[in-house]
C-alpha atoms as a PDB file:
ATOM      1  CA  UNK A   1     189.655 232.647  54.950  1.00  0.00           C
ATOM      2  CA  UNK A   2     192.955 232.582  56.108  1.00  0.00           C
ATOM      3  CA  UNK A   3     195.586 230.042  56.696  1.00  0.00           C
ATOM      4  CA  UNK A   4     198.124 229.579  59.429  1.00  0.00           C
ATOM      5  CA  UNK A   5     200.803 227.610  60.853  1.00  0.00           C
ATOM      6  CA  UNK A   6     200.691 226.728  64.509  1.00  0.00           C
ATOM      7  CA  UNK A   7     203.032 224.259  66.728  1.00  0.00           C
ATOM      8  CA  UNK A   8     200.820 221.656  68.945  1.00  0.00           C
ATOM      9  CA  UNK A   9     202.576 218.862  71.066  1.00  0.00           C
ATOM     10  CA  UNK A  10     201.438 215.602  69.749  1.00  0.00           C
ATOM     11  CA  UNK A  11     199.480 214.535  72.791  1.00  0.00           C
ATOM     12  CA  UNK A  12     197.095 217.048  71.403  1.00  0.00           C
ATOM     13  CA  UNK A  13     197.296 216.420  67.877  1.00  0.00           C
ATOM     14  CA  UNK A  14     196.701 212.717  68.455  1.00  0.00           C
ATOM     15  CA  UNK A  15     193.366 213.709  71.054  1.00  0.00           C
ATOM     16  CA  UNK A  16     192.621 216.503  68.032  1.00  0.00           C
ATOM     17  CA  UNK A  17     192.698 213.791  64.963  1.00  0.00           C
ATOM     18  CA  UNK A  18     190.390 211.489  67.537  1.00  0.00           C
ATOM     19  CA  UNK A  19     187.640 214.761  68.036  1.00  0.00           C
ATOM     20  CA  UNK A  20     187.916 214.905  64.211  1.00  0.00           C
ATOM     21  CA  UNK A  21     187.410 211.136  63.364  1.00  0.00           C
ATOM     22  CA  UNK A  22     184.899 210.826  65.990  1.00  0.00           C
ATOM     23  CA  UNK A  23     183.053 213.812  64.374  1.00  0.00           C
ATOM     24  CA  UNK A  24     183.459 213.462  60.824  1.00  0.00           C
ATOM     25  CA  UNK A  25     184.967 216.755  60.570  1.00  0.00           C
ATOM     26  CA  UNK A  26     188.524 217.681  59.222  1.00  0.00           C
ATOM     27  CA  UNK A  27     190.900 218.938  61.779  1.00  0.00           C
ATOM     28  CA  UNK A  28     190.687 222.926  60.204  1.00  0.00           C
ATOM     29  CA  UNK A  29     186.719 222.851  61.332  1.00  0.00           C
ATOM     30  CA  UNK A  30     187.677 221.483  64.578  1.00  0.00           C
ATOM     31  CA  UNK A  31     189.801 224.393  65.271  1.00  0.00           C
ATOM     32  CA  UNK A  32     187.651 226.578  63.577  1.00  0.00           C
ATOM     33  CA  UNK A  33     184.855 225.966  65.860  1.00  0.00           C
ATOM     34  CA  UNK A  34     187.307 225.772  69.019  1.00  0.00           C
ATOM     35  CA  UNK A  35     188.901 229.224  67.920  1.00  0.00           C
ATOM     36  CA  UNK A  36     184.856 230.645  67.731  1.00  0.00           C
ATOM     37  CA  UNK A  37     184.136 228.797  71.159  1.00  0.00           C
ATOM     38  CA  UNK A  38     186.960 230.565  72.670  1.00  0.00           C
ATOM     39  CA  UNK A  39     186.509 234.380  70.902  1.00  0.00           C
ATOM     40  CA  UNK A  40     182.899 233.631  72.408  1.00  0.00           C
ATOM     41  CA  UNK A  41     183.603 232.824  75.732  1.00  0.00           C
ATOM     42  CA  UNK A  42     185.984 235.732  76.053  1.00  0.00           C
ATOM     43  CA  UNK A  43     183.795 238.497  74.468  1.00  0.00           C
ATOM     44  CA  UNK A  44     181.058 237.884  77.396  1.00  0.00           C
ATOM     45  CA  UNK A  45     180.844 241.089  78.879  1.00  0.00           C
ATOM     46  CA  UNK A  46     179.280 242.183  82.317  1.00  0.00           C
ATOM     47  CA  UNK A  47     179.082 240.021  85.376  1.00  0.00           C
ATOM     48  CA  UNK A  48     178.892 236.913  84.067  1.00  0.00           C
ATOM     49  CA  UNK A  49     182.819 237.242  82.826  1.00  0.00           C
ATOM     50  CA  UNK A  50     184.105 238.024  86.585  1.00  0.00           C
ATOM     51  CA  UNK A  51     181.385 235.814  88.478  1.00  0.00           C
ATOM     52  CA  UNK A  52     183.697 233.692  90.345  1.00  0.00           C
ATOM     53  CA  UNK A  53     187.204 235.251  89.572  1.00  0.00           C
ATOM     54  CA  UNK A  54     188.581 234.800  92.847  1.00  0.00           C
ATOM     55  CA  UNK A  55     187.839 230.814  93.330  1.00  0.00           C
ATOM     56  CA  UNK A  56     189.328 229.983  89.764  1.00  0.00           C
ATOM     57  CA  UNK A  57     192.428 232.066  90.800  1.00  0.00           C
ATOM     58  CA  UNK A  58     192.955 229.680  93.928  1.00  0.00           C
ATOM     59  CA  UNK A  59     191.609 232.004  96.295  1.00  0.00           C
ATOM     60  CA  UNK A  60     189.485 230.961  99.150  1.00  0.00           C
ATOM     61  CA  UNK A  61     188.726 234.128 100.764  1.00  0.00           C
ATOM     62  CA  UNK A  62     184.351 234.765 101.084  1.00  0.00           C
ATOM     63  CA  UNK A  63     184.205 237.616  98.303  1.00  0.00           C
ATOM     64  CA  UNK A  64     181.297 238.702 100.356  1.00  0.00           C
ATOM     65  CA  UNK A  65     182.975 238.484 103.800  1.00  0.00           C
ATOM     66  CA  UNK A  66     186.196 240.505 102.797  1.00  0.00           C
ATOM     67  CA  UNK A  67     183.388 243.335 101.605  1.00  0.00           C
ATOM     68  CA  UNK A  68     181.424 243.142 104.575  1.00  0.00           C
ATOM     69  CA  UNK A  69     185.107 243.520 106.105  1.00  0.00           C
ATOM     70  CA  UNK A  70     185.992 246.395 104.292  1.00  0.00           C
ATOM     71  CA  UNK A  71     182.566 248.583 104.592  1.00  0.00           C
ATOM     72  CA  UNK A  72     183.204 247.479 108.447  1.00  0.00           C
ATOM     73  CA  UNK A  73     185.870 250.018 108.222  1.00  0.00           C
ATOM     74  CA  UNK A  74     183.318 253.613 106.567  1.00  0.00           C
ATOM     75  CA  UNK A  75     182.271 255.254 109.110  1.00  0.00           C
ATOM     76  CA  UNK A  76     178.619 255.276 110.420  1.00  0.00           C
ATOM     77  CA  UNK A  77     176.377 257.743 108.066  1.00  0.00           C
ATOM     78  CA  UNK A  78     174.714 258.661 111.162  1.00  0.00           C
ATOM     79  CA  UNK A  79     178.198 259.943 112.723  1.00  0.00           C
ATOM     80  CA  UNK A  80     178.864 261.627 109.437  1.00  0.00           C
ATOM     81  CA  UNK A  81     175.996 263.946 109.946  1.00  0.00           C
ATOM     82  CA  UNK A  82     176.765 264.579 113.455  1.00  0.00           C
ATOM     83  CA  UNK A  83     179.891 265.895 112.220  1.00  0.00           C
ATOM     84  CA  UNK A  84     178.432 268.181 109.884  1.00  0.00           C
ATOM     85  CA  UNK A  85     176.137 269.383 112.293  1.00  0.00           C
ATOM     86  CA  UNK A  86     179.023 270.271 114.458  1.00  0.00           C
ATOM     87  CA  UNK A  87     181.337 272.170 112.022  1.00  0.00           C
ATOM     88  CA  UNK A  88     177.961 274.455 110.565  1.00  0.00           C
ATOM     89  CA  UNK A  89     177.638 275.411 114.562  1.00  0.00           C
ATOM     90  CA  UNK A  90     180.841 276.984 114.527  1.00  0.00           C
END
């Protein structure tokens, strides 16, 4: 194992010391378990990591809505082979 040094305001060295007491655990295995929690959380791959993305960014546009929007734009498969029925008649 390796030791570090690391800057916390005291606000959350006072709330960390309160965790630990409360626990019965030392400070280093509270951060040890909050440092694994996090590396956890982080590693979750797939949709489960971007599920929600835009609401926790502050966004309130319907992620569904602005795709509906979007493919509102393609144009019709049925005009697309119209089209190439067109250009093989020439």
């Amino acid at each position: 194992m390796t030791r570090f040094l690391v800057d916390i305001p005291e606000e959350d060295l006072a709330m960390l010391d309160a965790l630990a007491k409360a626990e019965g655990k030392s400070r280093a295995a509270i951060l040890r378990k909050a440092v694994a929690s996090h590396i956890a959380a982080e590693s979750q791959q797939g949709f489960e990591k971007y599920f929600g993305l835009w609401e926790r960014h502050g966004s309130t546009i319907d992620g569904l809505e602005y795709e509906r929007k979007l493919r509102g734009e393609w144009p019709d498969v049925a005009d697309l082979s119209t089209t190439k029925k067109k250009h093989r008649a020439t």
